[in-house]
Every structure is written in structure tokens, then in C-alpha cells.
N, C-alpha and C. Protein backbone atom coordinates (compact mmCIF):
# COMPACT_ATOMS: atom_id res chain seq x y z
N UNK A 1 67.42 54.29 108.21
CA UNK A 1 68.84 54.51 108.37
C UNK A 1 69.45 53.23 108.94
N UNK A 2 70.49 52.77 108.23
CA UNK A 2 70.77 51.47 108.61
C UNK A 2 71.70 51.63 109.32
N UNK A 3 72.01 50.78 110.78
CA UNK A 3 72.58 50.93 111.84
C UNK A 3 74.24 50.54 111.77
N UNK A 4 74.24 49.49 111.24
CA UNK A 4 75.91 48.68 110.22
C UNK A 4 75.77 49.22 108.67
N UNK A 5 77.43 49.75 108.76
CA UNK A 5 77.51 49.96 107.48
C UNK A 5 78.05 49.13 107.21
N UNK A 6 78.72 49.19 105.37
CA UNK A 6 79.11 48.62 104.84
C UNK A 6 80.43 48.20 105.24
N UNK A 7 81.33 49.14 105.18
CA UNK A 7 82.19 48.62 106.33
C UNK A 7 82.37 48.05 107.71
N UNK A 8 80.54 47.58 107.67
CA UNK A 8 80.69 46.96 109.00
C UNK A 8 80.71 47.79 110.58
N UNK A 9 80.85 48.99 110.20
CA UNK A 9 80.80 49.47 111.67
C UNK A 9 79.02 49.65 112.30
N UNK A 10 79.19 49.33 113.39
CA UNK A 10 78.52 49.28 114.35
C UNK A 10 77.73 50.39 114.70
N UNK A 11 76.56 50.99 114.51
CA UNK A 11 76.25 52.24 115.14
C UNK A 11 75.10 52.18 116.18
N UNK A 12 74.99 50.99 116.68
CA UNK A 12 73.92 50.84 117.73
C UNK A 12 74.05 51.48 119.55
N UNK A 13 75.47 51.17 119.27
CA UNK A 13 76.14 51.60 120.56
C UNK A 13 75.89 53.17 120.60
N UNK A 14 76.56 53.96 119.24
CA UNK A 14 76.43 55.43 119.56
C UNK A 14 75.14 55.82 119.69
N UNK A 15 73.73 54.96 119.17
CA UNK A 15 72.19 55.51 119.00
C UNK A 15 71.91 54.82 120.43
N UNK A 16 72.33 54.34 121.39
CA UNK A 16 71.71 54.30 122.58
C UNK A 16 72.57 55.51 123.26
N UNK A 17 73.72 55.46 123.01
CA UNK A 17 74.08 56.63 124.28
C UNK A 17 73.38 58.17 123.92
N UNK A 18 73.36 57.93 122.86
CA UNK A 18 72.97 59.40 122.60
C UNK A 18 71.21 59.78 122.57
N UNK A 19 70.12 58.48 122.46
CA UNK A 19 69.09 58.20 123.72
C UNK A 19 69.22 58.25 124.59
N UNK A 20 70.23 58.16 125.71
CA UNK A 20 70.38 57.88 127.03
C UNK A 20 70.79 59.33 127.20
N UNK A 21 70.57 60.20 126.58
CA UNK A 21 71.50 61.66 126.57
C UNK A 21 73.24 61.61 127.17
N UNK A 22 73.67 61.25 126.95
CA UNK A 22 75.30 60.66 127.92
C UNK A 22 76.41 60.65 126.41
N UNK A 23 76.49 62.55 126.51
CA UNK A 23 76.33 63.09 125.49
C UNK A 23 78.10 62.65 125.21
N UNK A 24 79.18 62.59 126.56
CA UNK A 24 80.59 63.10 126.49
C UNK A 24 80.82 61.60 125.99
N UNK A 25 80.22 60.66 126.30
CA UNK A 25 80.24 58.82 125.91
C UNK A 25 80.45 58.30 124.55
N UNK A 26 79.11 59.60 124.17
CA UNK A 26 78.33 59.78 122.70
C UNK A 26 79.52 60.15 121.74
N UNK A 27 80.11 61.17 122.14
CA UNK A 27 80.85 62.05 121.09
C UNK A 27 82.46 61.00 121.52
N UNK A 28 82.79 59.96 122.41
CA UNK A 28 83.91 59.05 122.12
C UNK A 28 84.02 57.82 121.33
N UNK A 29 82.46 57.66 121.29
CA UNK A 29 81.92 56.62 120.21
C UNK A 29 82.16 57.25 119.11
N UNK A 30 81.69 58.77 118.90
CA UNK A 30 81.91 59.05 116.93
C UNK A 30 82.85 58.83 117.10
N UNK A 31 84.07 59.15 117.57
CA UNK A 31 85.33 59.23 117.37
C UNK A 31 86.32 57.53 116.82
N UNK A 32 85.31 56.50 117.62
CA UNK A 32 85.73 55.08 117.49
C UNK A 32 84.69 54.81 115.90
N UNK A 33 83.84 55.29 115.88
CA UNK A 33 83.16 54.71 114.59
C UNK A 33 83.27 55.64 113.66
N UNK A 34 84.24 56.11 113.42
CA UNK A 34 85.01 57.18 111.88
C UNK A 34 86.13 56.62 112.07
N UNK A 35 86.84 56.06 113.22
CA UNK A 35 88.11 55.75 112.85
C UNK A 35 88.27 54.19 112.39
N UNK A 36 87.00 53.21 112.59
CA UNK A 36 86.25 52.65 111.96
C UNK A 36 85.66 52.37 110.31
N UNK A 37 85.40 53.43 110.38
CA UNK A 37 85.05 53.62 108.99
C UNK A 37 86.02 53.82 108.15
N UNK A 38 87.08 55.00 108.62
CA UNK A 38 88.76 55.06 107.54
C UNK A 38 89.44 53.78 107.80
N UNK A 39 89.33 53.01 108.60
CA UNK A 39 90.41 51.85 108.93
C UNK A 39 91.58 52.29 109.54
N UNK A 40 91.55 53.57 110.51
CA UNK A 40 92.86 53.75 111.07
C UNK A 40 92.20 54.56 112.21
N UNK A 41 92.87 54.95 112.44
CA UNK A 41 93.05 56.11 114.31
C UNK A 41 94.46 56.74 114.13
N UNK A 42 95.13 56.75 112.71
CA UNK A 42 96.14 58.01 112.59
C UNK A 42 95.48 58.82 112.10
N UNK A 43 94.88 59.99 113.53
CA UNK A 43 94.18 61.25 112.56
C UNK A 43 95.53 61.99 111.78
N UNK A 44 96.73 62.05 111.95
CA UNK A 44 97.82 62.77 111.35
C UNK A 44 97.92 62.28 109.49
N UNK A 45 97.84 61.01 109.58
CA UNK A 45 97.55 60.51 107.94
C UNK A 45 96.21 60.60 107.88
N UNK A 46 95.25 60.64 108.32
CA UNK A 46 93.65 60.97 107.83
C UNK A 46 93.70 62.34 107.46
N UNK A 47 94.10 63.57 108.41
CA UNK A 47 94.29 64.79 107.85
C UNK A 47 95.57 65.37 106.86
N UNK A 48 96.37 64.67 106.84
CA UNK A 48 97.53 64.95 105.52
C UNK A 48 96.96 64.63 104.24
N UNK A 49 96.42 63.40 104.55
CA UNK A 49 95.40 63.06 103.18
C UNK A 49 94.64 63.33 102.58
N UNK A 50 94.07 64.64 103.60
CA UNK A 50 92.24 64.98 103.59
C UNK A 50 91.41 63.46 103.14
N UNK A 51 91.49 62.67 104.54
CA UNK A 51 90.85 61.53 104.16
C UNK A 51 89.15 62.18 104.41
N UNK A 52 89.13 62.86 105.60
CA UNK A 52 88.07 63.09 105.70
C UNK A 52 87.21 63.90 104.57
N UNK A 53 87.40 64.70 103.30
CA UNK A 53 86.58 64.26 102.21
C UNK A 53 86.49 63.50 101.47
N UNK A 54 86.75 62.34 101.68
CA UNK A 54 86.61 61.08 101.30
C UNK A 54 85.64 60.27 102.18
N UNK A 55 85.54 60.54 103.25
CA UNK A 55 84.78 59.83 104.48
C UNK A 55 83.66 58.96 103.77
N UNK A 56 83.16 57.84 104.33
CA UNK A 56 82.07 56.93 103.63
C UNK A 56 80.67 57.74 103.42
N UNK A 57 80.13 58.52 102.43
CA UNK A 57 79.00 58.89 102.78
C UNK A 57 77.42 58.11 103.61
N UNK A 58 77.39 57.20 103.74
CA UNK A 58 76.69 56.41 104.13
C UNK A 58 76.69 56.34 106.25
N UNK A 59 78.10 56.61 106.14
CA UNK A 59 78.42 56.54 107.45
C UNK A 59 78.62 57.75 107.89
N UNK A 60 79.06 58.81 107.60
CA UNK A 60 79.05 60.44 107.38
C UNK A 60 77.08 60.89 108.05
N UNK A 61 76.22 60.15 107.20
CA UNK A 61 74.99 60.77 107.25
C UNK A 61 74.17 59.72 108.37
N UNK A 62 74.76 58.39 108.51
CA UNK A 62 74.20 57.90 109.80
C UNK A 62 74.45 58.54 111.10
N UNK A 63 75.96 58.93 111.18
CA UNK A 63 76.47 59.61 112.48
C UNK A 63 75.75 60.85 112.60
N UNK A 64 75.68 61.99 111.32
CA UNK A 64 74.77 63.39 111.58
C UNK A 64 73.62 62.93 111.60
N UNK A 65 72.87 61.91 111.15
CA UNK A 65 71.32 62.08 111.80
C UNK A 65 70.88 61.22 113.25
N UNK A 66 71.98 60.54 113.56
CA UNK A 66 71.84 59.92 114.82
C UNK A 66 71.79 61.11 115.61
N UNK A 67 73.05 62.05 115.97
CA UNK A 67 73.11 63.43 116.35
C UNK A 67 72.24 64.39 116.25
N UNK A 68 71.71 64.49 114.81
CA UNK A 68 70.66 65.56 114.95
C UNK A 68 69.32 65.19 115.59
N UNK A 69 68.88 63.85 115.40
CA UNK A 69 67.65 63.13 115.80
C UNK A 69 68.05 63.30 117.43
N UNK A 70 68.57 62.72 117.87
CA UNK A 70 68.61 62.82 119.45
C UNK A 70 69.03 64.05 120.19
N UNK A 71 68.80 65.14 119.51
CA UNK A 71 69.24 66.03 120.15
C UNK A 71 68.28 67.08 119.32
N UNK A 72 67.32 66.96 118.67
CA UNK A 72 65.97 67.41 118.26
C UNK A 72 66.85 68.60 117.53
N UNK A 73 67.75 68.69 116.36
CA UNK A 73 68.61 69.02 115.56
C UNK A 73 69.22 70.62 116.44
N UNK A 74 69.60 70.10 117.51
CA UNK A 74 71.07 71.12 117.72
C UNK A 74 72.12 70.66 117.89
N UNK A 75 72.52 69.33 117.35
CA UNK A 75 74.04 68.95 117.43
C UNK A 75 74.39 68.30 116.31
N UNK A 76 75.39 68.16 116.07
CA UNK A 76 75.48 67.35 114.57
C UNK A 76 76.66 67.74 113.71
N UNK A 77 77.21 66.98 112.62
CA UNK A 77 77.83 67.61 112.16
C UNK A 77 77.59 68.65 111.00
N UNK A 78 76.13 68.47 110.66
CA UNK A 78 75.60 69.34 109.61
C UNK A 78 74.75 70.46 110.42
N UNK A 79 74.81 70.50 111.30
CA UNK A 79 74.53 71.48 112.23
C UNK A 79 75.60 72.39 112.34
N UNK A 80 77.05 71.94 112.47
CA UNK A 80 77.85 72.94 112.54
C UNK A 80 78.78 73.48 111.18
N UNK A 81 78.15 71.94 110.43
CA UNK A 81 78.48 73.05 108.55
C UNK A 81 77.57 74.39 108.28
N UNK A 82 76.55 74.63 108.98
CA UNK A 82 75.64 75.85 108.32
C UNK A 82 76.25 76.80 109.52
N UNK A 83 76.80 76.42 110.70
CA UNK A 83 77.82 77.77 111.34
C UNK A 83 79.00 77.91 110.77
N UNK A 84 79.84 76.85 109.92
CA UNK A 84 80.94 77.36 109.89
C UNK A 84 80.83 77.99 108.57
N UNK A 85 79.62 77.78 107.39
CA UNK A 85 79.60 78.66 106.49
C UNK A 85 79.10 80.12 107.05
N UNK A 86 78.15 80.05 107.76
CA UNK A 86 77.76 82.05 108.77
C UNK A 86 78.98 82.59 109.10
N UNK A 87 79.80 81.77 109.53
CA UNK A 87 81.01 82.27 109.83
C UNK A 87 82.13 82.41 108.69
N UNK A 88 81.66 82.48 107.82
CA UNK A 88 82.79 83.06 106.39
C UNK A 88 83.53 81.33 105.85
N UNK A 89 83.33 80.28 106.27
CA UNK A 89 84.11 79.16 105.88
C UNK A 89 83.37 79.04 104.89
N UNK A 90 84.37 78.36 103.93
CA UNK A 90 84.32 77.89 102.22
C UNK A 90 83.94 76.60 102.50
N UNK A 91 83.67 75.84 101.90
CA UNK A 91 83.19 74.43 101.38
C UNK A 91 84.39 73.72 101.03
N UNK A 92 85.23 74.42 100.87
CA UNK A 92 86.71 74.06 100.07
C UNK A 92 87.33 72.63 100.46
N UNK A 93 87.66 72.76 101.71
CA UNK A 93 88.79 71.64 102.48
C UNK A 93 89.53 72.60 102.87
N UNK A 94 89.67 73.78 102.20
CA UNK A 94 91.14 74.27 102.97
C UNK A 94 91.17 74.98 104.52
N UNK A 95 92.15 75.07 105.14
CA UNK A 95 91.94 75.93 106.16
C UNK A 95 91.67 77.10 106.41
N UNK A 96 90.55 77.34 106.95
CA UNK A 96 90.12 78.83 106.33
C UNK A 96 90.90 80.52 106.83
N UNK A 97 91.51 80.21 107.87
CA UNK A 97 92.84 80.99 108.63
C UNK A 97 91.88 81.41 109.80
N UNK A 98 93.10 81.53 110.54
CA UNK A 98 92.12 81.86 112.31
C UNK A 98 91.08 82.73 112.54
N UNK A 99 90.96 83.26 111.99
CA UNK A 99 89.33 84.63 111.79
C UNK A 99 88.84 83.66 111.83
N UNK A 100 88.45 82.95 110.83
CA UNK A 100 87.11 82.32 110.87
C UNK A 100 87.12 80.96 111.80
N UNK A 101 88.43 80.40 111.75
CA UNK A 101 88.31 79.24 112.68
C UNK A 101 88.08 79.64 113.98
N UNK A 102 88.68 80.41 114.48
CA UNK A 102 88.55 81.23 116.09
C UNK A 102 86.52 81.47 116.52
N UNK A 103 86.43 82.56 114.79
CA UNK A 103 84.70 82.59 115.08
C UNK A 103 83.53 81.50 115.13
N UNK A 104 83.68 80.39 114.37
CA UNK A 104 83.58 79.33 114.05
C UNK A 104 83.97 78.32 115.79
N UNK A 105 84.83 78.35 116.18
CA UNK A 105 85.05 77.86 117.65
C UNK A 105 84.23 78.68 118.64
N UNK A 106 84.07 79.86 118.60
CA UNK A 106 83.69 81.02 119.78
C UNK A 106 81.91 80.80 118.95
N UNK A 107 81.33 80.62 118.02
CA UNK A 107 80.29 80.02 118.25
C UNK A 107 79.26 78.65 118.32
N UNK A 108 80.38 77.83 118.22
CA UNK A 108 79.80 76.50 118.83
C UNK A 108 80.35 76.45 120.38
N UNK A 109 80.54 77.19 120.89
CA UNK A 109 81.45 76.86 122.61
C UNK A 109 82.30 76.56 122.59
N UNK A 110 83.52 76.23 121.67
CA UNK A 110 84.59 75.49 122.11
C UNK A 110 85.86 76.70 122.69
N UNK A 111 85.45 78.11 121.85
CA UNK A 111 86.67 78.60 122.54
C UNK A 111 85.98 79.98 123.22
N UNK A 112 86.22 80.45 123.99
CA UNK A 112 86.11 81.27 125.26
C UNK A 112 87.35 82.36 125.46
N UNK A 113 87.11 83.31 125.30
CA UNK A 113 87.73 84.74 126.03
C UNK A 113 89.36 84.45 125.53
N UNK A 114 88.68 83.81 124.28
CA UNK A 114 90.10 83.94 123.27
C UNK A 114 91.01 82.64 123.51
N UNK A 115 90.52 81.29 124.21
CA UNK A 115 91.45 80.29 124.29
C UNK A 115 90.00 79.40 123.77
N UNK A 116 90.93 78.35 123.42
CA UNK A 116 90.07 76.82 123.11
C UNK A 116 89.86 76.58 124.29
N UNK A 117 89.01 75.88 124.59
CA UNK A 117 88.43 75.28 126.01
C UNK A 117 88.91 73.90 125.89
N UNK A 118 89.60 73.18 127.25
CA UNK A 118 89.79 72.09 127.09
C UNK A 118 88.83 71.21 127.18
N UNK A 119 88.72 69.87 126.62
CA UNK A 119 88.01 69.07 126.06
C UNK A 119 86.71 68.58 127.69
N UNK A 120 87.84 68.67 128.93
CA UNK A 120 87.38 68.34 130.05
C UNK A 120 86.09 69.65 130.63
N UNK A 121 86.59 70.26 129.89
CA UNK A 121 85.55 71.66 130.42
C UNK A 121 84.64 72.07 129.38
N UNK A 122 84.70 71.64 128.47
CA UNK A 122 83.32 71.64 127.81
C UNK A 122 81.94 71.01 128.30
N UNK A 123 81.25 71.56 127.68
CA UNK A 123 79.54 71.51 128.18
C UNK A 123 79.23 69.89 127.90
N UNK A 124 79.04 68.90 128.92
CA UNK A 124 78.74 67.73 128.30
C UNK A 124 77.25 67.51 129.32
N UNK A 125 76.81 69.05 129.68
CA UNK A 125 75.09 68.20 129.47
C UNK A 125 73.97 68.39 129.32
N UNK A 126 74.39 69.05 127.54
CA UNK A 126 73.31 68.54 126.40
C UNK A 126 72.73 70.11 126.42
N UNK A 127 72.85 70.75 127.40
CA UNK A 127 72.22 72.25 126.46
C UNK A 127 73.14 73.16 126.47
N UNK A 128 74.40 72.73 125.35
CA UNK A 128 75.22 73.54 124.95
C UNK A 128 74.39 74.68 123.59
N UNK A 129 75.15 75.22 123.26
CA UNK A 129 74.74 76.35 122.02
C UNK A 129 74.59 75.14 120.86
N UNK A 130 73.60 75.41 120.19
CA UNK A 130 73.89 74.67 118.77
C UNK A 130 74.75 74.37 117.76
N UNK A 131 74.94 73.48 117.78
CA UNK A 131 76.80 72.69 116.95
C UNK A 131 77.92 72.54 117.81
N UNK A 132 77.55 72.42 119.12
CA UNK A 132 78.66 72.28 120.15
C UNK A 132 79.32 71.07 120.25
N UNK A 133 78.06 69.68 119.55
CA UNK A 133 78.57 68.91 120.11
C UNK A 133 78.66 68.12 118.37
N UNK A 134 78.63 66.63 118.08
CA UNK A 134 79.72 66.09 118.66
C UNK A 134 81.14 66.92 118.15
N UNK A 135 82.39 66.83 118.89
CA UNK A 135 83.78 67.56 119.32
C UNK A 135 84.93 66.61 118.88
N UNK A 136 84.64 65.40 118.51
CA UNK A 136 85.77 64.63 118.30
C UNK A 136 86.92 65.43 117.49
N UNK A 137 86.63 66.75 117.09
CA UNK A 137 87.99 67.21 116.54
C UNK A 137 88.88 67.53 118.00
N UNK A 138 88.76 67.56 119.12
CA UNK A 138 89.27 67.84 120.11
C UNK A 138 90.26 66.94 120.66
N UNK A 139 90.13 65.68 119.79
CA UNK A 139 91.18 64.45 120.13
C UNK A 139 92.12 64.83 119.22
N UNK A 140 91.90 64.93 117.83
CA UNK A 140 92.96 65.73 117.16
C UNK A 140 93.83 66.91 117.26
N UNK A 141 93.67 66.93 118.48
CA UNK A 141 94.47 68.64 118.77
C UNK A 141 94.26 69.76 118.19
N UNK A 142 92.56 70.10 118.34
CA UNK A 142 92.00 71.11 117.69
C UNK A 142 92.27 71.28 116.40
N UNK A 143 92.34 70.03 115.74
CA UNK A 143 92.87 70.17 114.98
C UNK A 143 92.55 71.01 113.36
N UNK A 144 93.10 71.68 113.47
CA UNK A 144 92.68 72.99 112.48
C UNK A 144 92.43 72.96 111.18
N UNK A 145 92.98 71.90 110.28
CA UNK A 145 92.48 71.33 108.73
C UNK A 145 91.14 70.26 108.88
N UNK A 146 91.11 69.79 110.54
CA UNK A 146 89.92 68.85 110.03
C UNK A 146 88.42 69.49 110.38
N UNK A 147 88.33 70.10 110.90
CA UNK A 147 86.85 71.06 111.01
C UNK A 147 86.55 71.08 108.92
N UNK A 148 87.37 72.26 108.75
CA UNK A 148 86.95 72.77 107.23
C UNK A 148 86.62 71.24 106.06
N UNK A 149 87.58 70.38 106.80
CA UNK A 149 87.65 68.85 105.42
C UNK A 149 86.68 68.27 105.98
N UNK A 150 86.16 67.98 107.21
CA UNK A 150 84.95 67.05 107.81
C UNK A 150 83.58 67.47 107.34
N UNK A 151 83.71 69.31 107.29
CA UNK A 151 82.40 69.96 107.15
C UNK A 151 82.21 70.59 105.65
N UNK A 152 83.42 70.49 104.98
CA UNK A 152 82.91 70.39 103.53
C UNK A 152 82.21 69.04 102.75
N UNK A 153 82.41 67.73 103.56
CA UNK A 153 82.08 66.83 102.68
C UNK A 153 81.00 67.38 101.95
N UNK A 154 80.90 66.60 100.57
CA UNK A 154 79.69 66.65 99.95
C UNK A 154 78.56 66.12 99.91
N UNK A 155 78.78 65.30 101.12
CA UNK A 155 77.29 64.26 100.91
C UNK A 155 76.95 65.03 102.60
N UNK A 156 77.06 65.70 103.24
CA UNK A 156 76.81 66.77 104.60
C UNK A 156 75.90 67.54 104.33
């Protein structure tokens, strides 16, 4: 698994923190090396676009196996595509409507006794439920089209 992609991003930084278990560090790095990879940090035009099924596959499958490898496969983002399909989500891109996003949140940890949990009170150490982590949709303001477009890619 090659550490620089083609676009040049960097993934050495996120494969030590996430050796070092320094999980909340870990999951601000994905967030800098996808926004990296699209060439922007407007998640508002990344998700109008559904850039994220477009995402680089190359860089898509370095970030989930960095994640799943260091965390002996309970975190990842293909860790939480096989919950959000248990949980009734399509493959689609589309938003799948709050049933399933709500169930889909209430079983990776993010939402609790019927609210999203804020980003500060989530579990950052390391034996959350499986697919808890990485969360970078939580910078997007929970954001509700990019779970279903991140975790349909096709190369996931």
C-alpha cells in the first residue's frame, strides 16, 4: 500500500498516529488528507457535487486499510459500509431518510438517546463499538448526504 498518492498526498503522518493509537489526531488527519485528495476543504461543493463518489480510489482504500489495519478491523470506512447496509442503507448516494441514518448513527456511537453526540464527547480511546471511528463526517455538520455518498463508493 503506497503511502503518497498520486495526487501527492501524504499518508505517513495518518499511519503513525493511528500506530500511536491517538485515535481523535488520527481521524483530523483523514479529514486533511481527503480534502487533499479533492483539492478543496468546501465540504458544501464536495457534497452538492457528490464529489465523494468520485473520491480517488487509490486514496479511498489507503485511508480504510490504514484504519482497519491499526485498529485490527473495527474502524474504517468499510467497516461502517457493512453497518450502514445492516441498517437498511442502499449503495445508491442518496440520502437514505432519518430511519436509517438515525440507526446507522445509534450503531456506530455517534448518536445517543435520540441526539447526535457532539464531536467533543465522542469515544476517542479506541474501544468504541465497531465503525465508530474515523468521524470526519462530524466536521461537516453531520452531514447527512455524505455518510450514504462516502460509503457507497465503489471501489469500498
Amino acid at each position: 500500500m503506497p503511502l503518497k498518492s498520486e495526487k501527492g498526498v501524504d499518508y505517513r503522518r495518518l499511519r503513525d498516529l493511528l500506530k500511536a493509537g491517538q485515535w481523535k489526531e488520527a481521524d483530523e488527519e483523514t479529514q486533511k488528507c481527503m480534502e487533499r485528495a479533492l483539492g478543496t476543504s468546501d465540504w458544501s461543493k464536495i457534497y452538492k457535487q457528490k464529489l465523494l463518489l468520485q473520491f480517488p480510489c487509490a486514496d479511498l482504500k489507503t485511508i480504510d486499510q490504514l484504519w482497519v489495519r491499526a485498529s485490527q478491523g473495527r474502524y474504517g470506512f468499510s467497516v461502517q459500509k457493512e453497518i450502514y447496509v445492516k441498517c437498511g442503507g442502499k449503495l445508491d448516494g442518496n440520502y437514505p431518510g432519518d430511519t436509517i441514518l438515525y440507526k446507522f448513527g445509534k450503531e456506530v456511537g455517534w448518536r445517543v438517546n435520540h441526539s447526535w453526540v457532539s464531536y467533543s464527547d465522542l469515544d476517542w480511546g479506541g474501544t468504541g463499538v465497531p465503525g465508530h471511528l474515523p468521524l470526519v463526517f462530524v466536521y461537516w455538520g453531520w452531514c447527512s448526504g455524505c455518510v450514504p455518498s462516502l460509503l457507497s463508493h465503489r471501489d469500498l
